[in-house]
Protein backbone atom coordinates (compact mmCIF):
# COMPACT_ATOMS: atom_id res chain seq x y z
CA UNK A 1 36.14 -1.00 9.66
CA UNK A 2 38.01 0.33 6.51
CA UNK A 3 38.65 3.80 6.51
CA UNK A 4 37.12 6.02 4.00
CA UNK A 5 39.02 5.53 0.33
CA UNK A 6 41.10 2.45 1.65
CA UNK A 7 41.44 -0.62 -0.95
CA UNK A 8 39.50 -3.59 0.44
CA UNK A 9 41.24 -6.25 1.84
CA UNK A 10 39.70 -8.83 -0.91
CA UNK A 11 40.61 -7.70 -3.72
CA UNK A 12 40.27 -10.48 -6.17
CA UNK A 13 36.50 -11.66 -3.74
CA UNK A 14 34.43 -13.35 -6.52
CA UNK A 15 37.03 -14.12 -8.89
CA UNK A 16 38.53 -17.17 -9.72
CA UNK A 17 42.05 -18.38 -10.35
CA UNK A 18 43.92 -21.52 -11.91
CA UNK A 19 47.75 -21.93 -10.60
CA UNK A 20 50.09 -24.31 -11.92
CA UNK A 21 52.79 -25.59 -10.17
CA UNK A 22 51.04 -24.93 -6.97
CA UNK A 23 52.92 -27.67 -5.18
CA UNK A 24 55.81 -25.41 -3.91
CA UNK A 25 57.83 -22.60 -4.77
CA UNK A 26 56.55 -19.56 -6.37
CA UNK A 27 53.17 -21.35 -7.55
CA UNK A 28 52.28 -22.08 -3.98
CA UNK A 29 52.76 -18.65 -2.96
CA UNK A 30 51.29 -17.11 -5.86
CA UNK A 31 48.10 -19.64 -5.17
CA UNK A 32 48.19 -18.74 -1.28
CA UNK A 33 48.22 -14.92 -2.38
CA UNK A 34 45.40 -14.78 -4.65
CA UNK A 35 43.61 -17.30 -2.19
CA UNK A 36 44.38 -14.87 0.91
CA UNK A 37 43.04 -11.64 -1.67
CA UNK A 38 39.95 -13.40 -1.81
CA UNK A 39 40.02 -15.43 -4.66
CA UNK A 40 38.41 -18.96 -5.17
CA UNK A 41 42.04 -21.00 -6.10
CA UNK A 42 42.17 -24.41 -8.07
CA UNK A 43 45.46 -25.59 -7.66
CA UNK A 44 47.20 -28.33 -9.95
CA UNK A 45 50.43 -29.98 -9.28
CA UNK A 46 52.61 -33.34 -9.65
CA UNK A 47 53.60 -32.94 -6.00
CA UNK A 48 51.41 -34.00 -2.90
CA UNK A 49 49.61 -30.80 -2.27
CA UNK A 50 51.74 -28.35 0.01
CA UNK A 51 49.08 -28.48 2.87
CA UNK A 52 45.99 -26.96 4.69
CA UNK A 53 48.61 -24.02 5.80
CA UNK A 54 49.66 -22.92 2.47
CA UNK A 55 46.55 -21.38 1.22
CA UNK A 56 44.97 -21.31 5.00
CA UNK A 57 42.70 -24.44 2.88
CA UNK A 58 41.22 -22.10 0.61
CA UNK A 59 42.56 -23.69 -2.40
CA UNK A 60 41.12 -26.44 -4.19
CA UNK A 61 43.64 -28.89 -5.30
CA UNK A 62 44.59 -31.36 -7.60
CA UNK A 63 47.68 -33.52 -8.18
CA UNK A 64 47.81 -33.82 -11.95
CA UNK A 65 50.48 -33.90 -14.70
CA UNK A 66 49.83 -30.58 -16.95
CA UNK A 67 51.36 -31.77 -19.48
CA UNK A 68 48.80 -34.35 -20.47
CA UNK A 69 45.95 -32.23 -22.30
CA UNK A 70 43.20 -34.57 -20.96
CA UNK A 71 44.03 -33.73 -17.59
CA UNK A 72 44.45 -30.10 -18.21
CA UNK A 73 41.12 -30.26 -19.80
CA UNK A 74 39.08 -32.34 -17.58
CA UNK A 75 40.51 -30.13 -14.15
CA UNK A 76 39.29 -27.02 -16.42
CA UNK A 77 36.03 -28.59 -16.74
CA UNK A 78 35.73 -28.80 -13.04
CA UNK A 79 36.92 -25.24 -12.24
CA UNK A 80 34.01 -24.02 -14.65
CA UNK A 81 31.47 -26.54 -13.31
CA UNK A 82 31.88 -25.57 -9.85
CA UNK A 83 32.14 -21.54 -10.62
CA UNK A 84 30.81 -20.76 -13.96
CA UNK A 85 33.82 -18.80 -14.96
CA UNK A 86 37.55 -18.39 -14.87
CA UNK A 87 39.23 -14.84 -14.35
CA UNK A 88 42.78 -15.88 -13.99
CA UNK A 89 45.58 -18.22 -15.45
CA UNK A 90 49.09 -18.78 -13.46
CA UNK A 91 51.51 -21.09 -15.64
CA UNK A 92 53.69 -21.47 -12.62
CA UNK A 93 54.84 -25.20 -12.79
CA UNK A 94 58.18 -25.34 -14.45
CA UNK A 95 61.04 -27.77 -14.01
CA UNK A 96 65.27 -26.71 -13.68
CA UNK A 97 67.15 -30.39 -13.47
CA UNK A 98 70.16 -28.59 -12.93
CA UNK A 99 71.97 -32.14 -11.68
CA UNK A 100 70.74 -33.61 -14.65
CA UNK A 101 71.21 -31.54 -17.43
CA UNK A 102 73.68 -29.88 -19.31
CA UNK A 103 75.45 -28.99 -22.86
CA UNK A 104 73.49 -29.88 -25.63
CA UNK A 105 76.20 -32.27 -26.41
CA UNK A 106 75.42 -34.34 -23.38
CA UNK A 107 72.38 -34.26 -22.14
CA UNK A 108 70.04 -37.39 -22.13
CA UNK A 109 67.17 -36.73 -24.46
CA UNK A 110 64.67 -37.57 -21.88
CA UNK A 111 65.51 -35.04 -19.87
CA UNK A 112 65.38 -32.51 -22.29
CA UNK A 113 62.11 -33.46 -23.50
CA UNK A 114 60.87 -33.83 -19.94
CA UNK A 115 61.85 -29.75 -19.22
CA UNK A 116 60.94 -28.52 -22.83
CA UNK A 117 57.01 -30.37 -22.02
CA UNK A 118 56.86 -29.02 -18.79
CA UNK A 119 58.47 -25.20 -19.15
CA UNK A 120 57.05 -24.96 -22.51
CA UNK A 121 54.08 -27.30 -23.72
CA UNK A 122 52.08 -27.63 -20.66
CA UNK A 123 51.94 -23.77 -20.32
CA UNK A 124 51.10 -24.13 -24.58
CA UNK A 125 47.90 -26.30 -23.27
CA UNK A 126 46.74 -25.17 -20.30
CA UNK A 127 46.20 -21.66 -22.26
CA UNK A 128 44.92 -23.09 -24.70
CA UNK A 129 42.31 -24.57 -23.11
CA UNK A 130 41.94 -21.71 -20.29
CA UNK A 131 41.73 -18.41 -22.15
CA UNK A 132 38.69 -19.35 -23.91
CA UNK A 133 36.85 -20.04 -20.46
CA UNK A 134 38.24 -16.47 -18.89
CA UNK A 135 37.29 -14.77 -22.58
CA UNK A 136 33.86 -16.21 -21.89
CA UNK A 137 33.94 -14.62 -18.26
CA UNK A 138 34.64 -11.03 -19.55
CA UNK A 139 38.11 -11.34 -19.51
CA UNK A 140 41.10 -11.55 -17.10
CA UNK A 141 44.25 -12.13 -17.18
CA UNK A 142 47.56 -14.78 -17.62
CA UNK A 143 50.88 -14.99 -16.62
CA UNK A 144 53.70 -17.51 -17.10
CA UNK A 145 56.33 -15.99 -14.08
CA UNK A 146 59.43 -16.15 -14.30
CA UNK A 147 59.23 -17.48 -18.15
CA UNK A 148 58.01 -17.39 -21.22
CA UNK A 149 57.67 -18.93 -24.18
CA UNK A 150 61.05 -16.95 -25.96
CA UNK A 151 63.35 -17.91 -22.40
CA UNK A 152 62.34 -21.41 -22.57
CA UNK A 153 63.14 -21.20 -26.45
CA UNK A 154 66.46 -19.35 -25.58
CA UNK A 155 67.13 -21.77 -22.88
CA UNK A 156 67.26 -24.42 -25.33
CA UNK A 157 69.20 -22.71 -28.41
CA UNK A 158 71.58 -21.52 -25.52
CA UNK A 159 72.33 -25.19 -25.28
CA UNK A 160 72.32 -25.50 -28.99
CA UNK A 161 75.15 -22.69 -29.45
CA UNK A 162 77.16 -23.11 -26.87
CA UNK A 163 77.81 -27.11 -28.28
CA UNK A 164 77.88 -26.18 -31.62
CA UNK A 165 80.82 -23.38 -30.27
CA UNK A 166 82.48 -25.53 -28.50
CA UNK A 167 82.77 -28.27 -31.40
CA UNK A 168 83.71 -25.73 -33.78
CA UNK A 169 87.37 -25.49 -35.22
CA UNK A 170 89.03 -22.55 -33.98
């Protein structure tokens, strides 16, 4: 029994929540956190999902690529087919190849592109495609941790300037 004035221990009970990157890391916890405060989780991810344990099996998942927009769309279809609404967006999946990149001056472009589409235009997708389902619900809410849209930006012209001052005459 709670005692009188206390917070109940579901907060987020009849909401729902989509989490990228839910196949580890801080998307898995975030997922197993809002799954644990009561929320109804679908859970997207390249990886093999994390298992039962992570979320205590109250996530729904789904091992998809987010940055292919018919993926992102047809998994959105399914979150509002099986609830009716969508209260909260997590852009959690994000990608550091830290033994694969580098300076701008050597870096393969494939890499590049592959962390600039995941950091950057997968979040770009899946909120554009989300936040007019949770507007429809009443509104919510949606975060990108540990990123955004200017740090990816800055990650990348970080790489830009510090080639262009290393090539430049002194």
């Amino acid at each position: 029994m709670e005692p009188p004035g206390a917070q109940p221990r579901e907060p987020f009970r009849g909401r729902v929540a989509f989490v990228t990157g839910a196949g580890g890391g801080m998307g898995a916890r975030i997922a197993t956190d809002l799954a644990r405060a009561g929320a109804r989780v679908f859970a997207v991810d390249v990886k093999d999902p994390p298992g039962p344990d992570a979320a205590g099996g109250a996530c729904t998942y789904w091992q998809a690529d987010v940055t292919e927009e018919a993926r992102v769309t047809g998994v959105l279809g399914e979150v509002l087919a099986a609830c009716g609404r969508l209260d909260y967006v997590v852009n959690g999946a994000g990608i550091g190849w830290f033994d694969r990149d580098g300076p701008v001056a050597t870096i393969e472009r494939e890499v590049w592109e592959r962390v600039m589409d995941v950091n950057l235009t997968a979040a770009m997708l899946v909120c554009r495609h989300a936040l007019p389902l949770v507007e429809r619900s009443g509104g919510g809410a949606s975060r990108s941790p540990g990123r955004s849209r200017s740090s990816t930006a800055r990650w990348g012209s970080a790489r830009t300037r510090s080639a262009r001052a290393r090539s430049s005459p002194r």
